[in-house]
C-alpha atoms as a PDB file:
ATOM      1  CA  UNK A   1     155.378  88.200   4.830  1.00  0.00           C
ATOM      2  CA  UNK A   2     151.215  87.813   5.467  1.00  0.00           C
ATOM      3  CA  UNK A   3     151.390  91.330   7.559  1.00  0.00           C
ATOM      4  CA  UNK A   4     153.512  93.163   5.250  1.00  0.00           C
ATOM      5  CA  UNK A   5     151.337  92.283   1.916  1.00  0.00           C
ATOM      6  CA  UNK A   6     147.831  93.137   4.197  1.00  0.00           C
ATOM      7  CA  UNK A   7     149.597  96.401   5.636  1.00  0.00           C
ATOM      8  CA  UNK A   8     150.572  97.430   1.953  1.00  0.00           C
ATOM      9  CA  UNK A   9     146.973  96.463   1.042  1.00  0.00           C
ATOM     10  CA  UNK A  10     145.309  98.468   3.765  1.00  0.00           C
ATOM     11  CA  UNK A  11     144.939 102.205   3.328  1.00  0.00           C
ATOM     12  CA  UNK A  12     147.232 104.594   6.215  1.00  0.00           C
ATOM     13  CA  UNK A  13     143.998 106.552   7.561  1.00  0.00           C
ATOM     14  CA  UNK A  14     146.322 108.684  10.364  1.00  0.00           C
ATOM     15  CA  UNK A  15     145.627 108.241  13.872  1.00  0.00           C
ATOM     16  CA  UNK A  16     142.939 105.497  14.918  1.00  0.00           C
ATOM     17  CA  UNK A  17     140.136 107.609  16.853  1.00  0.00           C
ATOM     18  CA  UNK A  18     138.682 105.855  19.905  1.00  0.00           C
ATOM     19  CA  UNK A  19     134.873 104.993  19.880  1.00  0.00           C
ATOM     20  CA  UNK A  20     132.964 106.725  22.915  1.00  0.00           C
ATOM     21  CA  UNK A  21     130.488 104.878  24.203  1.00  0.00           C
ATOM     22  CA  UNK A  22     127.610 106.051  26.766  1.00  0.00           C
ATOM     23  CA  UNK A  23     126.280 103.807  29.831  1.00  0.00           C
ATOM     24  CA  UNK A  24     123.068 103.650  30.415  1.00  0.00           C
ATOM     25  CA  UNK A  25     121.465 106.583  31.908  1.00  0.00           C
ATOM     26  CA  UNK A  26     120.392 103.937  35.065  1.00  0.00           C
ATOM     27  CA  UNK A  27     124.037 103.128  35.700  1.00  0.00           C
ATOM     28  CA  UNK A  28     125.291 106.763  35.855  1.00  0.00           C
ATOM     29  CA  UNK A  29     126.452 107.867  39.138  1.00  0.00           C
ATOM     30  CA  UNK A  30     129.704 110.228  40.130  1.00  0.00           C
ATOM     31  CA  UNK A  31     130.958 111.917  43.648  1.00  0.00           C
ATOM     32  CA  UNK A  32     129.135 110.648  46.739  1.00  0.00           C
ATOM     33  CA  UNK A  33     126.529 108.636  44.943  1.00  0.00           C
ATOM     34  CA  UNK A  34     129.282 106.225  42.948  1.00  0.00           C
ATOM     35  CA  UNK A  35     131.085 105.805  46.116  1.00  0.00           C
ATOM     36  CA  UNK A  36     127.998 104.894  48.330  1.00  0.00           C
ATOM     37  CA  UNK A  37     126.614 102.569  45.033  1.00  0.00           C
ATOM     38  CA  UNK A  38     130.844 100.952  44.960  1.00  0.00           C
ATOM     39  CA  UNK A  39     130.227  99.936  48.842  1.00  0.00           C
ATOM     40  CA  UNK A  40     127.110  98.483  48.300  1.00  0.00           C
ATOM     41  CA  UNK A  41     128.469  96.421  45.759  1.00  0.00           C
ATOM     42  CA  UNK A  42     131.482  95.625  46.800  1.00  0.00           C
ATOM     43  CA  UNK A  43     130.093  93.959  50.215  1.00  0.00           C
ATOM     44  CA  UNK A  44     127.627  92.510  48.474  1.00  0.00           C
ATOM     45  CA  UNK A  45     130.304  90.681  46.962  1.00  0.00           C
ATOM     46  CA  UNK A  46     132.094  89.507  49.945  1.00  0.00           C
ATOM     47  CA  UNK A  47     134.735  92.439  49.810  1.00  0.00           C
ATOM     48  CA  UNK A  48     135.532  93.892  53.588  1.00  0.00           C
ATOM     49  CA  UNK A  49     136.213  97.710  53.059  1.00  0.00           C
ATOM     50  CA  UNK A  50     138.248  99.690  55.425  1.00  0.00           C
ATOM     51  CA  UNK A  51     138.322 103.834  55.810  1.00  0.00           C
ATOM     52  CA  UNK A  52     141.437 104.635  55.816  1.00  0.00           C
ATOM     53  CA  UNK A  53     141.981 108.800  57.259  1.00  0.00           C
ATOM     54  CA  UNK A  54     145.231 109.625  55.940  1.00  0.00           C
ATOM     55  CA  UNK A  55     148.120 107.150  54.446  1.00  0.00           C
ATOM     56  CA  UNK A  56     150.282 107.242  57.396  1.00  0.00           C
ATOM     57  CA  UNK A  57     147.618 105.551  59.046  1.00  0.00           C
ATOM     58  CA  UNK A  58     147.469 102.399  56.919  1.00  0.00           C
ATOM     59  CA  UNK A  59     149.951 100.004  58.557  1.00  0.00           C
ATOM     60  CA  UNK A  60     148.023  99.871  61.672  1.00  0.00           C
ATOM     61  CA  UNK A  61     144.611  99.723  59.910  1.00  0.00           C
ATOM     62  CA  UNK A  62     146.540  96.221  57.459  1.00  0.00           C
ATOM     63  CA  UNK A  63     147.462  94.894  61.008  1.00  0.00           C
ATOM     64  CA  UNK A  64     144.455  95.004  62.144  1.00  0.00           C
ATOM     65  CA  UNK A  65     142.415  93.530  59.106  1.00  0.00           C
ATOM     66  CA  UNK A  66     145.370  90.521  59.197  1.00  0.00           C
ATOM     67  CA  UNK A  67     145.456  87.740  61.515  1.00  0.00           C
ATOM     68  CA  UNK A  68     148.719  85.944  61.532  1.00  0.00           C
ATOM     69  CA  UNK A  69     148.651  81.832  62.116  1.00  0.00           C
ATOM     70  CA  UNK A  70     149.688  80.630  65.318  1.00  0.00           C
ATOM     71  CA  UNK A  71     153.649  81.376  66.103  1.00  0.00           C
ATOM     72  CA  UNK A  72     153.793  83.740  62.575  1.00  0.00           C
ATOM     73  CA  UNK A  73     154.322  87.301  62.558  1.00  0.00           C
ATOM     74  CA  UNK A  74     152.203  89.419  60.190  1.00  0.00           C
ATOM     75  CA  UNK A  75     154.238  89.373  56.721  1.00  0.00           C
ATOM     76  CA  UNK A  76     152.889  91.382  53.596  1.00  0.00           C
ATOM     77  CA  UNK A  77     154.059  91.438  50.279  1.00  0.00           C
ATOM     78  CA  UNK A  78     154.288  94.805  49.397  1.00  0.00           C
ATOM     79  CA  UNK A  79     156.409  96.447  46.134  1.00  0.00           C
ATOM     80  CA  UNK A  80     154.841 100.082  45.584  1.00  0.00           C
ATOM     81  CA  UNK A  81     157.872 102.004  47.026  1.00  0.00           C
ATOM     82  CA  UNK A  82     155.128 104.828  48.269  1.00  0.00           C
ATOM     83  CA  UNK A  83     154.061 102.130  50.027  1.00  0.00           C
ATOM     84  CA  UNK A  84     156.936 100.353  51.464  1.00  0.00           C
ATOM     85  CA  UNK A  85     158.458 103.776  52.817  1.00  0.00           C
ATOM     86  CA  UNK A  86     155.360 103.745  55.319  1.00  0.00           C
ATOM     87  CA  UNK A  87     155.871 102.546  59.406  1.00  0.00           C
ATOM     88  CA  UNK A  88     155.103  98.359  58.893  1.00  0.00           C
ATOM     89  CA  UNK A  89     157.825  97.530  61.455  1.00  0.00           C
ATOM     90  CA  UNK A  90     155.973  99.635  63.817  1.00  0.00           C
ATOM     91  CA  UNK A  91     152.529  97.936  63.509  1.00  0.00           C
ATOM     92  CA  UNK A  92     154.357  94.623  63.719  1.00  0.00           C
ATOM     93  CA  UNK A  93     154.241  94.008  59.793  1.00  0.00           C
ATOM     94  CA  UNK A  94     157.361  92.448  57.958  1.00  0.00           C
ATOM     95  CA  UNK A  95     157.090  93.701  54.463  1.00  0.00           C
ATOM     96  CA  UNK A  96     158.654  91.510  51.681  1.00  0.00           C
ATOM     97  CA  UNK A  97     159.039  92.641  48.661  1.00  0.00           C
ATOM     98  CA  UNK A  98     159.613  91.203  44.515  1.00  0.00           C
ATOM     99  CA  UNK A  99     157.173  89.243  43.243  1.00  0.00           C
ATOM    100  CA  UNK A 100     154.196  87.025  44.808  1.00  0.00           C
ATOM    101  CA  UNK A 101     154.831  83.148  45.721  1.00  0.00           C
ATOM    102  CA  UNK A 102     152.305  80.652  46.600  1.00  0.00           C
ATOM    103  CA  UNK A 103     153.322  80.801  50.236  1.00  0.00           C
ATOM    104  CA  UNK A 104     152.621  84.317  50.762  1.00  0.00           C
ATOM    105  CA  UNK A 105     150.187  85.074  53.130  1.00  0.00           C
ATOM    106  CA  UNK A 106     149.201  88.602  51.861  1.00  0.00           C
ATOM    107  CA  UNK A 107     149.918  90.964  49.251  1.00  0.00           C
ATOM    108  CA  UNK A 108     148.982  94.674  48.832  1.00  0.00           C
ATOM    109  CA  UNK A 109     148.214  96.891  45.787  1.00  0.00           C
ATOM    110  CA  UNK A 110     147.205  99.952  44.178  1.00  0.00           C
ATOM    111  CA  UNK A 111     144.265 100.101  42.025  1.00  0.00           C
ATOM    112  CA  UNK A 112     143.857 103.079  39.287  1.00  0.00           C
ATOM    113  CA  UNK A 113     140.117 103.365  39.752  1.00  0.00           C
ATOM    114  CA  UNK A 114     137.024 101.533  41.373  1.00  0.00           C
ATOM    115  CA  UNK A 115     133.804 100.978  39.547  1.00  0.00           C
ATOM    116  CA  UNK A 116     130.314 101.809  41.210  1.00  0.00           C
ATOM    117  CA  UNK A 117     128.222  99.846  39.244  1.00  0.00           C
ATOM    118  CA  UNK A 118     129.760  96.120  40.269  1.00  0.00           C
ATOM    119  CA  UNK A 119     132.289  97.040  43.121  1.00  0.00           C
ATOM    120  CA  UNK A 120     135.172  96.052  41.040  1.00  0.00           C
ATOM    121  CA  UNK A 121     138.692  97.178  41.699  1.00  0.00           C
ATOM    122  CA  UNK A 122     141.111  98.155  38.572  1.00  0.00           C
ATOM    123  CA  UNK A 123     144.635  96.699  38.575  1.00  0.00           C
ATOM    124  CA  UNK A 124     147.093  97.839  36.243  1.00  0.00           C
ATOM    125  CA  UNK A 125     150.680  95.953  36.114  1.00  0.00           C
ATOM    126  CA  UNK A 126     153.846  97.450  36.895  1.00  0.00           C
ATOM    127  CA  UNK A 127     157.086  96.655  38.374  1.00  0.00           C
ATOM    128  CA  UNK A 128     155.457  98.434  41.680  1.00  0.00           C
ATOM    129  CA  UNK A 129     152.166  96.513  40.559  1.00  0.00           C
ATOM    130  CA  UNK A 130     152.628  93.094  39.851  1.00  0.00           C
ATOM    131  CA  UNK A 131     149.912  91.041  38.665  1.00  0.00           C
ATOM    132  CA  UNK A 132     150.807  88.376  41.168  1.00  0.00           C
ATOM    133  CA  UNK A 133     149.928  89.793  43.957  1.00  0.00           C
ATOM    134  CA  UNK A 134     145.928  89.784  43.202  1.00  0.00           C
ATOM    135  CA  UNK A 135     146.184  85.817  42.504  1.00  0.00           C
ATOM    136  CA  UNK A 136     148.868  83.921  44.732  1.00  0.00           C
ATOM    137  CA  UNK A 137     148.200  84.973  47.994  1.00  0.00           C
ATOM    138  CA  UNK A 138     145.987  83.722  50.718  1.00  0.00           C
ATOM    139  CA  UNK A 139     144.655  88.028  51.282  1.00  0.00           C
ATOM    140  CA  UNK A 140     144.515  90.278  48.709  1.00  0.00           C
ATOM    141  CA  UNK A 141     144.600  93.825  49.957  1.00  0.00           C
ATOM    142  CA  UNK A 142     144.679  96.738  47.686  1.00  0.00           C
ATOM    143  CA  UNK A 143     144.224 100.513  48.442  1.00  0.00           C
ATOM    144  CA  UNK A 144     141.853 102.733  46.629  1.00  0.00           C
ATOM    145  CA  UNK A 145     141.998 106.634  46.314  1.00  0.00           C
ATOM    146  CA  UNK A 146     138.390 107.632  47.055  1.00  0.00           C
ATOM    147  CA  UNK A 147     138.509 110.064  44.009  1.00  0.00           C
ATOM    148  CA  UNK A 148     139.546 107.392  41.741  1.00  0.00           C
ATOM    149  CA  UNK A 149     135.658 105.582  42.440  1.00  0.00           C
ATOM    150  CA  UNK A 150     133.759 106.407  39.170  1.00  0.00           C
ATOM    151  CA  UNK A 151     130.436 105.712  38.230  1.00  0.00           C
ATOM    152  CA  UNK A 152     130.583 102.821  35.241  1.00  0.00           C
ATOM    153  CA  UNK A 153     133.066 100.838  33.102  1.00  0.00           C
ATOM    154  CA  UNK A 154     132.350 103.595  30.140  1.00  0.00           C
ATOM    155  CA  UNK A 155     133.949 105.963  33.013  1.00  0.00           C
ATOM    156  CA  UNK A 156     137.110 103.882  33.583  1.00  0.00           C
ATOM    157  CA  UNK A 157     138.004 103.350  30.103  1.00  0.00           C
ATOM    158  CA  UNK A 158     138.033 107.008  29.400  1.00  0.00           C
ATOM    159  CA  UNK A 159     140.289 107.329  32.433  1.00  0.00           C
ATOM    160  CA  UNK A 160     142.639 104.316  31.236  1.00  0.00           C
ATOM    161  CA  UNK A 161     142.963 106.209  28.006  1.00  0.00           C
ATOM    162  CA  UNK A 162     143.689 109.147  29.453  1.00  0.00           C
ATOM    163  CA  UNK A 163     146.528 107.783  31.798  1.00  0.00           C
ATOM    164  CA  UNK A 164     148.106 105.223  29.164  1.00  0.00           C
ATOM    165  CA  UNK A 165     146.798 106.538  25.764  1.00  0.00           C
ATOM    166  CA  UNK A 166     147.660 103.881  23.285  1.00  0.00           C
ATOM    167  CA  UNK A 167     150.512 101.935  25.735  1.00  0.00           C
ATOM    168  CA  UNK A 168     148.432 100.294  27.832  1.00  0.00           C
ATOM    169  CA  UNK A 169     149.933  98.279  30.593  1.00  0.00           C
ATOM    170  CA  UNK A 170     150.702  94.262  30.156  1.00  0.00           C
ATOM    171  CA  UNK A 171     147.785  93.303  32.125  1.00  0.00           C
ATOM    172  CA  UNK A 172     144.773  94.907  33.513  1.00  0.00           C
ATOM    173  CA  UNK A 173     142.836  93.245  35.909  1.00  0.00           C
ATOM    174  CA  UNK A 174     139.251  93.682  37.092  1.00  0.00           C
ATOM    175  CA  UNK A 175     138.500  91.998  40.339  1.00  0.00           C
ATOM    176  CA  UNK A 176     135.342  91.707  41.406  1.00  0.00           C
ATOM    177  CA  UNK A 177     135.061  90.727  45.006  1.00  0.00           C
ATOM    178  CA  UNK A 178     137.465  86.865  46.536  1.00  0.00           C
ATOM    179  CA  UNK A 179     138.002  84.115  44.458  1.00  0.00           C
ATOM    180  CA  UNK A 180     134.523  82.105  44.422  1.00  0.00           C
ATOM    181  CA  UNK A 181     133.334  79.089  42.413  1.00  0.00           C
ATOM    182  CA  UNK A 182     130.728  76.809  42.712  1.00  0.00           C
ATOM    183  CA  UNK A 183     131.685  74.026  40.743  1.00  0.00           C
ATOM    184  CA  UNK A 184     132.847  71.961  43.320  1.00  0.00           C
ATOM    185  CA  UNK A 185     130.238  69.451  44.516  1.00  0.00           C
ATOM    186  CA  UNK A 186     127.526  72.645  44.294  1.00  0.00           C
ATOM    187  CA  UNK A 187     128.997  74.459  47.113  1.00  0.00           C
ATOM    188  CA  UNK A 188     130.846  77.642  47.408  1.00  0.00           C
ATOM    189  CA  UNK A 189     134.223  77.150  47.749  1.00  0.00           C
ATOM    190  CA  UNK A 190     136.226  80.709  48.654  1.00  0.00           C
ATOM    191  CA  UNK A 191     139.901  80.652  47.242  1.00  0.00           C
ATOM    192  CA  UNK A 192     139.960  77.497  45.339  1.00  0.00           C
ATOM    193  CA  UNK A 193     141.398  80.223  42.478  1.00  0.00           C
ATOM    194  CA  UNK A 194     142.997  82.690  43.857  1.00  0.00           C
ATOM    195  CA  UNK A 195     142.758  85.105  47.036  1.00  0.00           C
ATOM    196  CA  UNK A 196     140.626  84.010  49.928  1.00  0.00           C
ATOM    197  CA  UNK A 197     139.901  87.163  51.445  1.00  0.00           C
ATOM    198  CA  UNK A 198     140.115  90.476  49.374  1.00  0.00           C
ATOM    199  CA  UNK A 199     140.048  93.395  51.813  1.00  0.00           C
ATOM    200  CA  UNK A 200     139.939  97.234  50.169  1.00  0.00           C
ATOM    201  CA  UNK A 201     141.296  99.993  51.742  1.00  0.00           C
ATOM    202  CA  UNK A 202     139.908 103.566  50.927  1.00  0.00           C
ATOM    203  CA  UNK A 203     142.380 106.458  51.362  1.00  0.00           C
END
């Protein structure tokens, strides 16, 4: 009753126009220079980042980033099914797939775009995509398309909006570097919140 008296009260102006924002001139970077700025930092934030040549190529480059415990096989979460179709069997990988649980060891996703100025990787939900997989597990891994690096958050909005318009995804998440606090006693305590270990690969 409240929404429909302020919607009658509130003038129909069309189609709500998007603000455009500029970043500051110092933050600016695109091509070679926002990926070099993104690796800087990303390991400055404790990220590990691994080339990856072509996508064939990634199972053995996720076997060798995991280490299974004692008596495990390497198991990864994976849901992407451009992802799942690749050799894991072959580099000694089980792949599970669904959603994350607590007692997964590692889970790998997709991010839409990576962000030069912080080293932050963008995570948009989807069935292929869930949100899970960046908090539950132990490793985080998520691949990155090297074109998808832009220079500042002003850059990635403009690309959201341009992928999703007005139907953005449930949940967007912007992870900068492994879970990290410090409000444990004074010291840093990695994974206490989520993911130990977030590893990047960049296709």
């Amino acid at each position: 009753m409240i929404l429909r008296r302020v919607r009658a009260a509130t003038p129909d102006t069309g189609k709500p126009t998007w603000p455009v924002f500029s970043a500051p001139e110092s933050l600016s970077s695109s091509g070679a220079t926002a990926e070099t700025r993104f690796r800087s930092a990303a390991v400055a934030k404790g990220v590990t980042l691994v080339d990856v040549p072509e996508r064939a190529r990634l199972p053995e480059e996720v076997a060798r980033a995991l280490v299974p415990a004692p008596g495990r096989r390497r198991t990864l979460r994976v849901n992407d099914p451009a992802l799942t179709s690749l050799r894991w069997q072959a580099a000694g990988i089980d792949v599970l797939t669904g959603t994350a649980g607590a007692d997964d060891d590692a889970a790998l996703s997709r991010a839409v775009a990576g962000v030069a100025e912080t080293g932050t990787v963008v995570l948009a939900s989807e069935p292929a995509n869930p949100a899970l997989y960046g908090f539950l597990p132990v490793t985080h891994l998520v691949t990155l398309e090297r074109a998808s690096i832009l220079g500042t958050f002003e850059d990635t909005l403009a690309l959201l909006r341009t992928l999703y318009g007005r139907n953005l995804p449930r949940t967007l998440n912007f992870i900068s570097g492994a879970s990290r606090t410090g409000d444990i006693g004074g010291r840093i305590v990695h994974g206490a919140q989520g993911p130990a270990r977030l590893i990047v690969f960049v296709l």
